[in-house]
PDB file of N, CA and C in Angstrom:
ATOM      1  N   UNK A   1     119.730 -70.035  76.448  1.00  0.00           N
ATOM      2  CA  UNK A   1     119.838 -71.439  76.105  1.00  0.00           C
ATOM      3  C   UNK A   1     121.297 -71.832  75.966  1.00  0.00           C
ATOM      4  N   UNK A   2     121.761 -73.118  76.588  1.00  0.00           N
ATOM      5  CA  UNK A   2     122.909 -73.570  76.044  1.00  0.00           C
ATOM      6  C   UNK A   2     122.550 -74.687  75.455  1.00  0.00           C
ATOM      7  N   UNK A   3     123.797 -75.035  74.403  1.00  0.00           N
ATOM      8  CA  UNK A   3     123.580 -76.423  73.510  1.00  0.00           C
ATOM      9  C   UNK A   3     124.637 -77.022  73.756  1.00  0.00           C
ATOM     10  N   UNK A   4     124.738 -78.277  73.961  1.00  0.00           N
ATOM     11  CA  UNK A   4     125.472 -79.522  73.982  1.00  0.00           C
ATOM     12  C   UNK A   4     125.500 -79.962  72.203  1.00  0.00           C
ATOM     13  N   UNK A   5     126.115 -80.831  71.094  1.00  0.00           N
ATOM     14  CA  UNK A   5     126.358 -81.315  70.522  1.00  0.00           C
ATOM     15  C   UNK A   5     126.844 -82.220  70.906  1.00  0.00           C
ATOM     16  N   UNK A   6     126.821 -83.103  70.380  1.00  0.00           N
ATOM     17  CA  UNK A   6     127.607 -84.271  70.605  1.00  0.00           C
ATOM     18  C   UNK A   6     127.543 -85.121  68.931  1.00  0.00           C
ATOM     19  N   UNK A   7     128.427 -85.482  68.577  1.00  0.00           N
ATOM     20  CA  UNK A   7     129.093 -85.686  67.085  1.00  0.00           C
ATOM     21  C   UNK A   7     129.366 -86.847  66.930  1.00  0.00           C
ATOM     22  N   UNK A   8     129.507 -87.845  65.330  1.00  0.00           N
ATOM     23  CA  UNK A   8     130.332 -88.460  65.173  1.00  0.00           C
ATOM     24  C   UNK A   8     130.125 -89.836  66.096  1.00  0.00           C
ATOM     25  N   UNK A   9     129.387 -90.249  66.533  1.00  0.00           N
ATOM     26  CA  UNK A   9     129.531 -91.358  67.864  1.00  0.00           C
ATOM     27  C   UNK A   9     128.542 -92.465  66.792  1.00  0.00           C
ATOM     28  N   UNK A  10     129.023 -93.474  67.102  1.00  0.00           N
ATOM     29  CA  UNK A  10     128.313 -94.994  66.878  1.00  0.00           C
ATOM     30  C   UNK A  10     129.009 -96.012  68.093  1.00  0.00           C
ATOM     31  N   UNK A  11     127.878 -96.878  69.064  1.00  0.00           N
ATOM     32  CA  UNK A  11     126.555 -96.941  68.519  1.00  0.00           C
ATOM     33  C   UNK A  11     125.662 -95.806  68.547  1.00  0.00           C
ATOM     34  N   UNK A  12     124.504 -95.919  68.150  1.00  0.00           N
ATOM     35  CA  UNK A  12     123.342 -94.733  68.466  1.00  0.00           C
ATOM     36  C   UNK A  12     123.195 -94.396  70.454  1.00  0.00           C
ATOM     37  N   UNK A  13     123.263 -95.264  71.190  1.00  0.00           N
ATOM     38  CA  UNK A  13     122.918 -95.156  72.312  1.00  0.00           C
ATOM     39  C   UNK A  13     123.674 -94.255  72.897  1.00  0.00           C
ATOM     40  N   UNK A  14     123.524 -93.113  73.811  1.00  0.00           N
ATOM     41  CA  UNK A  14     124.329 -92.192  74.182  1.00  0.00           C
ATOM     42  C   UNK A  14     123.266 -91.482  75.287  1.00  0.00           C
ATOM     43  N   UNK A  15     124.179 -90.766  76.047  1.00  0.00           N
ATOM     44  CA  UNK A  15     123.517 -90.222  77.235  1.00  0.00           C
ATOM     45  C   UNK A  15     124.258 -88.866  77.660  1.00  0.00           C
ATOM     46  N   UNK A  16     123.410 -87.809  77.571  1.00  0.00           N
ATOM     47  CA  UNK A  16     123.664 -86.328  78.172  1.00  0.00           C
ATOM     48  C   UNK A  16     122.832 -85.939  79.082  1.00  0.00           C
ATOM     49  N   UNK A  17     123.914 -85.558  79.731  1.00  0.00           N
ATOM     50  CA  UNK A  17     123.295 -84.708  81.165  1.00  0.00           C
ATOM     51  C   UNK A  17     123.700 -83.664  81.033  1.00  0.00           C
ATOM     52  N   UNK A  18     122.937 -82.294  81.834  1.00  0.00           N
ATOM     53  CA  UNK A  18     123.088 -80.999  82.010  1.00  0.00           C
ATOM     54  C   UNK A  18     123.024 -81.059  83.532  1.00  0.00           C
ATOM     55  N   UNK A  19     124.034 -80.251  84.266  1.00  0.00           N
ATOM     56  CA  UNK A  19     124.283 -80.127  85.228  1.00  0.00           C
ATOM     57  C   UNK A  19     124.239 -78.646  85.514  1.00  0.00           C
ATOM     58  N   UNK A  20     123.974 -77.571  86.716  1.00  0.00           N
ATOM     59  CA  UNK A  20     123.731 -76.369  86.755  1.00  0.00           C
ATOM     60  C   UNK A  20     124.129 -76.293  88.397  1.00  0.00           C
ATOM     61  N   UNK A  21     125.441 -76.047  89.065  1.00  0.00           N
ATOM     62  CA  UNK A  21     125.848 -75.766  89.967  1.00  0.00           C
ATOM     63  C   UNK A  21     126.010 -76.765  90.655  1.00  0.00           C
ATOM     64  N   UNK A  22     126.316 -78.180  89.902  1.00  0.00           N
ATOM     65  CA  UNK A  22     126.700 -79.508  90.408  1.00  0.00           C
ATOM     66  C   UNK A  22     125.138 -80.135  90.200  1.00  0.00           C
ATOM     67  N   UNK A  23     124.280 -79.618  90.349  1.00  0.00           N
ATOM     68  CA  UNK A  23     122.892 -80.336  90.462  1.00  0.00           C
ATOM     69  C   UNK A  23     122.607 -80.726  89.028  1.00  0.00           C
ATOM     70  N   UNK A  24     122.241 -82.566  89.091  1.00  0.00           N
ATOM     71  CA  UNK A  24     121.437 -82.417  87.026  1.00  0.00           C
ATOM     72  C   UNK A  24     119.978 -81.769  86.857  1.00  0.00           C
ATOM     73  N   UNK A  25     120.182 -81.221  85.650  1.00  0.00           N
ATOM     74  CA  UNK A  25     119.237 -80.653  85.521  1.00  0.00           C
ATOM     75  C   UNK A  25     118.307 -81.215  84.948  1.00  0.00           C
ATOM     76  N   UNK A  26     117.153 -81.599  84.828  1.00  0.00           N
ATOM     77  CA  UNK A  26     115.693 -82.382  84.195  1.00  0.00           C
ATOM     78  C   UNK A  26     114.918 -81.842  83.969  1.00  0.00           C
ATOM     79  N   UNK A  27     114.475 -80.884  84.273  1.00  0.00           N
ATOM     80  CA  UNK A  27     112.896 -80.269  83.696  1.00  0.00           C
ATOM     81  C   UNK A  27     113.419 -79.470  82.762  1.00  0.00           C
ATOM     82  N   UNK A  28     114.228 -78.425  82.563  1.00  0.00           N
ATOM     83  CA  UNK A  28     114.826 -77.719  81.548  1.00  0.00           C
ATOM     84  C   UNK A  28     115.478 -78.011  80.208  1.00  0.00           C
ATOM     85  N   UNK A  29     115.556 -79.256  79.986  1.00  0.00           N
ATOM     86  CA  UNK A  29     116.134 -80.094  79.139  1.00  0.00           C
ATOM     87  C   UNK A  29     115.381 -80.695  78.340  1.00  0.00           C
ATOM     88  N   UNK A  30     116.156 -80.327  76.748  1.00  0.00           N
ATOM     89  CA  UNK A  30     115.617 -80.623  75.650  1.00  0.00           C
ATOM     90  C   UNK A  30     116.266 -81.296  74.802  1.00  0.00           C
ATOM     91  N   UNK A  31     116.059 -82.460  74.466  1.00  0.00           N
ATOM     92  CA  UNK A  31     116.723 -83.281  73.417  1.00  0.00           C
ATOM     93  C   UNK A  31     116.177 -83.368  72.201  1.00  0.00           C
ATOM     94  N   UNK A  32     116.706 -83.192  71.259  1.00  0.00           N
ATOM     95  CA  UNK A  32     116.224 -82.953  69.587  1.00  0.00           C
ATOM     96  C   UNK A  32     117.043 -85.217  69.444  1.00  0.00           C
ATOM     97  N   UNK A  33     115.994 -85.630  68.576  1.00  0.00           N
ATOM     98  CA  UNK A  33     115.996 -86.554  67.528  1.00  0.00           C
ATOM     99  C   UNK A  33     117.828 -87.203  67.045  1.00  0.00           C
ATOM    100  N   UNK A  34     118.192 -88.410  67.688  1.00  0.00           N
ATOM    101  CA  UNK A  34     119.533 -88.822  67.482  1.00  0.00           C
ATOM    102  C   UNK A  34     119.305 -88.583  66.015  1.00  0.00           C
ATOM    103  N   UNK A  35     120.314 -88.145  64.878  1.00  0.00           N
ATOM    104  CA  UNK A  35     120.246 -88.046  63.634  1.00  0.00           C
ATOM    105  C   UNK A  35     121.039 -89.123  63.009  1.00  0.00           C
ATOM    106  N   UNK A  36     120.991 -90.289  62.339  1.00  0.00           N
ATOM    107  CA  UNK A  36     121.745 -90.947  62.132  1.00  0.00           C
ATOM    108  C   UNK A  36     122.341 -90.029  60.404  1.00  0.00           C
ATOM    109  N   UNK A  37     123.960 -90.115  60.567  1.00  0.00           N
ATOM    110  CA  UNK A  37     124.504 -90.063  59.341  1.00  0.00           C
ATOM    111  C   UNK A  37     124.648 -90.783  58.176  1.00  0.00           C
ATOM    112  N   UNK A  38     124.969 -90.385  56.627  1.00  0.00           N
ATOM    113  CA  UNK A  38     125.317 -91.471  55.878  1.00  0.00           C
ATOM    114  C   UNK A  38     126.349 -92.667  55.959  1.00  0.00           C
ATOM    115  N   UNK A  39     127.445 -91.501  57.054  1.00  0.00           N
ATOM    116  CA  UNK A  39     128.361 -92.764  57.130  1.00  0.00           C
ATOM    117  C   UNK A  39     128.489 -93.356  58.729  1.00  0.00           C
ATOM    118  N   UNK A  40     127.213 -94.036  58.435  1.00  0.00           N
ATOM    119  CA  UNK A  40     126.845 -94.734  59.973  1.00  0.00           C
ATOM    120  C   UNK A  40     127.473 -93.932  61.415  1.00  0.00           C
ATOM    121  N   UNK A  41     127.563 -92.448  61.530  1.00  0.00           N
ATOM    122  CA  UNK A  41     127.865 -92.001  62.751  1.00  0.00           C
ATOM    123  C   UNK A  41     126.601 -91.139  62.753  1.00  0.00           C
ATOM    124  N   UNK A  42     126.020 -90.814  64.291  1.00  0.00           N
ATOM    125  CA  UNK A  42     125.016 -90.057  64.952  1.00  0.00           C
ATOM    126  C   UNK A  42     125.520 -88.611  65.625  1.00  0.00           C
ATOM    127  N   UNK A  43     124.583 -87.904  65.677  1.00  0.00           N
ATOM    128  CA  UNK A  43     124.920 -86.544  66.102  1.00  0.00           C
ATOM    129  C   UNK A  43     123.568 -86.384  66.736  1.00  0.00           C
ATOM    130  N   UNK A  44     123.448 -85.837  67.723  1.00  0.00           N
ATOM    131  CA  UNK A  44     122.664 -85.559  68.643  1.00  0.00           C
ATOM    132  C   UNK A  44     122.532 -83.561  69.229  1.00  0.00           C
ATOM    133  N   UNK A  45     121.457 -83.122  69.353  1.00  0.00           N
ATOM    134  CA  UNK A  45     121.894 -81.622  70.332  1.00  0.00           C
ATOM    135  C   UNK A  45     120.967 -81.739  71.350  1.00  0.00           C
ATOM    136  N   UNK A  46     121.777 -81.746  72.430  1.00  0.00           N
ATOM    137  CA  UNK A  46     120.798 -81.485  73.978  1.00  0.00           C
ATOM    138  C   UNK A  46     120.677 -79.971  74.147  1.00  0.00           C
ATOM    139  N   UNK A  47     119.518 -79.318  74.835  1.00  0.00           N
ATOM    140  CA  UNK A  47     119.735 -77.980  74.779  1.00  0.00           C
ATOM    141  C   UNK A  47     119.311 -77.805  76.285  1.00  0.00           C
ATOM    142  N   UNK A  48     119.942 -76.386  77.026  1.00  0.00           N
ATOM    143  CA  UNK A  48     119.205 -76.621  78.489  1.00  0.00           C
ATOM    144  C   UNK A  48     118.616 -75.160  78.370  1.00  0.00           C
ATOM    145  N   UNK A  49     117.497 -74.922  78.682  1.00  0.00           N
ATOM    146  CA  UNK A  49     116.510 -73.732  79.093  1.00  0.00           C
ATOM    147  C   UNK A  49     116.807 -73.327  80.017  1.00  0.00           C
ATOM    148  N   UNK A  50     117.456 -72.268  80.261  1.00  0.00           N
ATOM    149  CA  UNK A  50     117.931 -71.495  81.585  1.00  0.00           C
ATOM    150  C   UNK A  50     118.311 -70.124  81.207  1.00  0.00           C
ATOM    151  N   UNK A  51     117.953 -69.401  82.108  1.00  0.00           N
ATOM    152  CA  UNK A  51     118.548 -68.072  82.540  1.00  0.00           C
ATOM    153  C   UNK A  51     119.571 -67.851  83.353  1.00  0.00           C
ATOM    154  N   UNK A  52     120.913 -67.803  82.977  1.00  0.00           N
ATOM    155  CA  UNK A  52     122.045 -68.294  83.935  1.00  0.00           C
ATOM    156  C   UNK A  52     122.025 -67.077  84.728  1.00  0.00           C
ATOM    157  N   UNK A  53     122.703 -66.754  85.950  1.00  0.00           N
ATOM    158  CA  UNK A  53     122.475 -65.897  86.870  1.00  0.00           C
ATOM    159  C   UNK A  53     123.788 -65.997  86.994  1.00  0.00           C
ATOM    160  N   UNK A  54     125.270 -64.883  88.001  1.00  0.00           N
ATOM    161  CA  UNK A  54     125.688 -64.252  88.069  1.00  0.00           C
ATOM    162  C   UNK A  54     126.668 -65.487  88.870  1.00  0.00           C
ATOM    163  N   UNK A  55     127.578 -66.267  88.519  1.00  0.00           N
ATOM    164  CA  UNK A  55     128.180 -67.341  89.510  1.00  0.00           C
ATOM    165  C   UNK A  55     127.832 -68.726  89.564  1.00  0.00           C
ATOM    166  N   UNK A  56     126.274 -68.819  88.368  1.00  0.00           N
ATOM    167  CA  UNK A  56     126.268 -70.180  88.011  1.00  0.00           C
ATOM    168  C   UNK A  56     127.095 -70.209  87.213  1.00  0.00           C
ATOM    169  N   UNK A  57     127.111 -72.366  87.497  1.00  0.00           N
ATOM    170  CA  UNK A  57     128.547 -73.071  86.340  1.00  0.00           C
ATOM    171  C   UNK A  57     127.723 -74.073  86.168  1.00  0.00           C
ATOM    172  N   UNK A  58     128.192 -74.262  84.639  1.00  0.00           N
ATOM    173  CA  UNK A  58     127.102 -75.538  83.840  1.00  0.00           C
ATOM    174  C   UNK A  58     127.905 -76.013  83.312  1.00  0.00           C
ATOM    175  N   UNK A  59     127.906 -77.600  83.066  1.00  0.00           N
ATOM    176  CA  UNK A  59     128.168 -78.258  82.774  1.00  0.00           C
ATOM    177  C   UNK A  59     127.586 -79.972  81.628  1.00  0.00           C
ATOM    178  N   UNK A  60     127.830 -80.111  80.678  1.00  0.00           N
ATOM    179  CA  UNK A  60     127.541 -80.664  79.607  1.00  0.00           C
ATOM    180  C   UNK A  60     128.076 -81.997  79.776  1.00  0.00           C
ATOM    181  N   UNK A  61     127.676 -83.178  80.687  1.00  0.00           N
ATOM    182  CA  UNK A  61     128.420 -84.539  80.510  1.00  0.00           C
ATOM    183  C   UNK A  61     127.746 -85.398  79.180  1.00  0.00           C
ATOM    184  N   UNK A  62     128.821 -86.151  78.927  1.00  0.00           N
ATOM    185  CA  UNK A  62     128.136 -87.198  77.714  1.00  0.00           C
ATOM    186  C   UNK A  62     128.894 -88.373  78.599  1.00  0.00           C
ATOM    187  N   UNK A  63     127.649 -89.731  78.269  1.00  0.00           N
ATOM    188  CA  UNK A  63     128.493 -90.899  78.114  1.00  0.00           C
ATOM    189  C   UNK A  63     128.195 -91.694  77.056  1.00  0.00           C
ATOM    190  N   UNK A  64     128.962 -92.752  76.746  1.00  0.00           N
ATOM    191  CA  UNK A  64     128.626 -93.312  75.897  1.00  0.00           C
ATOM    192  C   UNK A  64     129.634 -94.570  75.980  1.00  0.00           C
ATOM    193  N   UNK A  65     129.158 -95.833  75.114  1.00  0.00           N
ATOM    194  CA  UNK A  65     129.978 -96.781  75.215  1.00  0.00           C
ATOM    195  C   UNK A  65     131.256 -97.021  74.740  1.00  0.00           C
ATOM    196  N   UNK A  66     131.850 -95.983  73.587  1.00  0.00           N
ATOM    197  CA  UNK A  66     133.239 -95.597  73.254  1.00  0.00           C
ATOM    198  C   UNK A  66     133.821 -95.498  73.719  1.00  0.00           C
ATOM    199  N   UNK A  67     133.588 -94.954  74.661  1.00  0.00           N
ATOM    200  CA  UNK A  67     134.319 -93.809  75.731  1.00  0.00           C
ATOM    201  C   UNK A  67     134.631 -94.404  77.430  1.00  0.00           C
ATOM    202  N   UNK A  68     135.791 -94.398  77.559  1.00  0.00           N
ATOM    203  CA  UNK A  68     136.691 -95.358  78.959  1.00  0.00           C
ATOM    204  C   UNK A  68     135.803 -94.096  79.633  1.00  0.00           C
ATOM    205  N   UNK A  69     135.831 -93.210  79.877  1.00  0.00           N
ATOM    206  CA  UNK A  69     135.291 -91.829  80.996  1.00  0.00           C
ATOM    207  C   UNK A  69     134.351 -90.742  80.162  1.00  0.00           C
ATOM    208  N   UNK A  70     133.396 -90.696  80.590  1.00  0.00           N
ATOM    209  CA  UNK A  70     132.302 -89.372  80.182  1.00  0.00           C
ATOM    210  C   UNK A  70     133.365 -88.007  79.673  1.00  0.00           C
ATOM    211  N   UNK A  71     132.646 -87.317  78.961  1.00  0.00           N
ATOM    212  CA  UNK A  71     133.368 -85.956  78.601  1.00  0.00           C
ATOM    213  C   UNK A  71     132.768 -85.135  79.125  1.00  0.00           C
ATOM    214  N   UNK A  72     133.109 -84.101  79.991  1.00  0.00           N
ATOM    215  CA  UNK A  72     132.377 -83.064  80.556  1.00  0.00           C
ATOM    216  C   UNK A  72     133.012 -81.880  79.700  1.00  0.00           C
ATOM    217  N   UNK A  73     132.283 -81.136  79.357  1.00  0.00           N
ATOM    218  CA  UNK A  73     132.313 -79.726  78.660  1.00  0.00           C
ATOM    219  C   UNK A  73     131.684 -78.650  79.816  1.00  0.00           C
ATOM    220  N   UNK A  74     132.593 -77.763  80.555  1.00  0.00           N
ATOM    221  CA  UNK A  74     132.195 -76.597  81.199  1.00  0.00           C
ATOM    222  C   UNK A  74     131.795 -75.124  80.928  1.00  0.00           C
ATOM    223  N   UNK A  75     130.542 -74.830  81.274  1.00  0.00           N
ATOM    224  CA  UNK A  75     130.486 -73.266  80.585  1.00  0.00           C
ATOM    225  C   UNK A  75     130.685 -72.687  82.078  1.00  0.00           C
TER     226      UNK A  75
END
């Protein structure tokens, strides 16, 4: 399993993708419950179900409306 986090963000609306050798990934993907904080920021964990194999590369995009460009996080 890998996990994405994503922290700290208001508004609530936000969007993660899992990517697995450039391709997004969808059936493997698990999103747990936006958590809203006391001090009005959200935290979110996407998780992706995979058995990585020997030369895959994954990748963790977020977007969100804060944000001028998505953040990609590479494993």
């Amino acid at each position: 399993r890998l996990f994405c986090a994503v922290m700290d963000f208001y508004p609530t609306e936000v969007e993660v993708k899992w990517f697995r050798n450039r391709q997004e990934e969808t059936e493997s993907v698990v999103s747990m419950e936006v958590l809203q904080k006391g001090d009005w920021t959200c935290q979110e964990l996407v998780l992706l179900e995979s058995s990585p194999q020997h030369g895959d590369t994954y990748l963790c995009q977020v977007e969100h409306s804060s944000l001028q460009h998505p953040i990609r996080q590479h494993w």
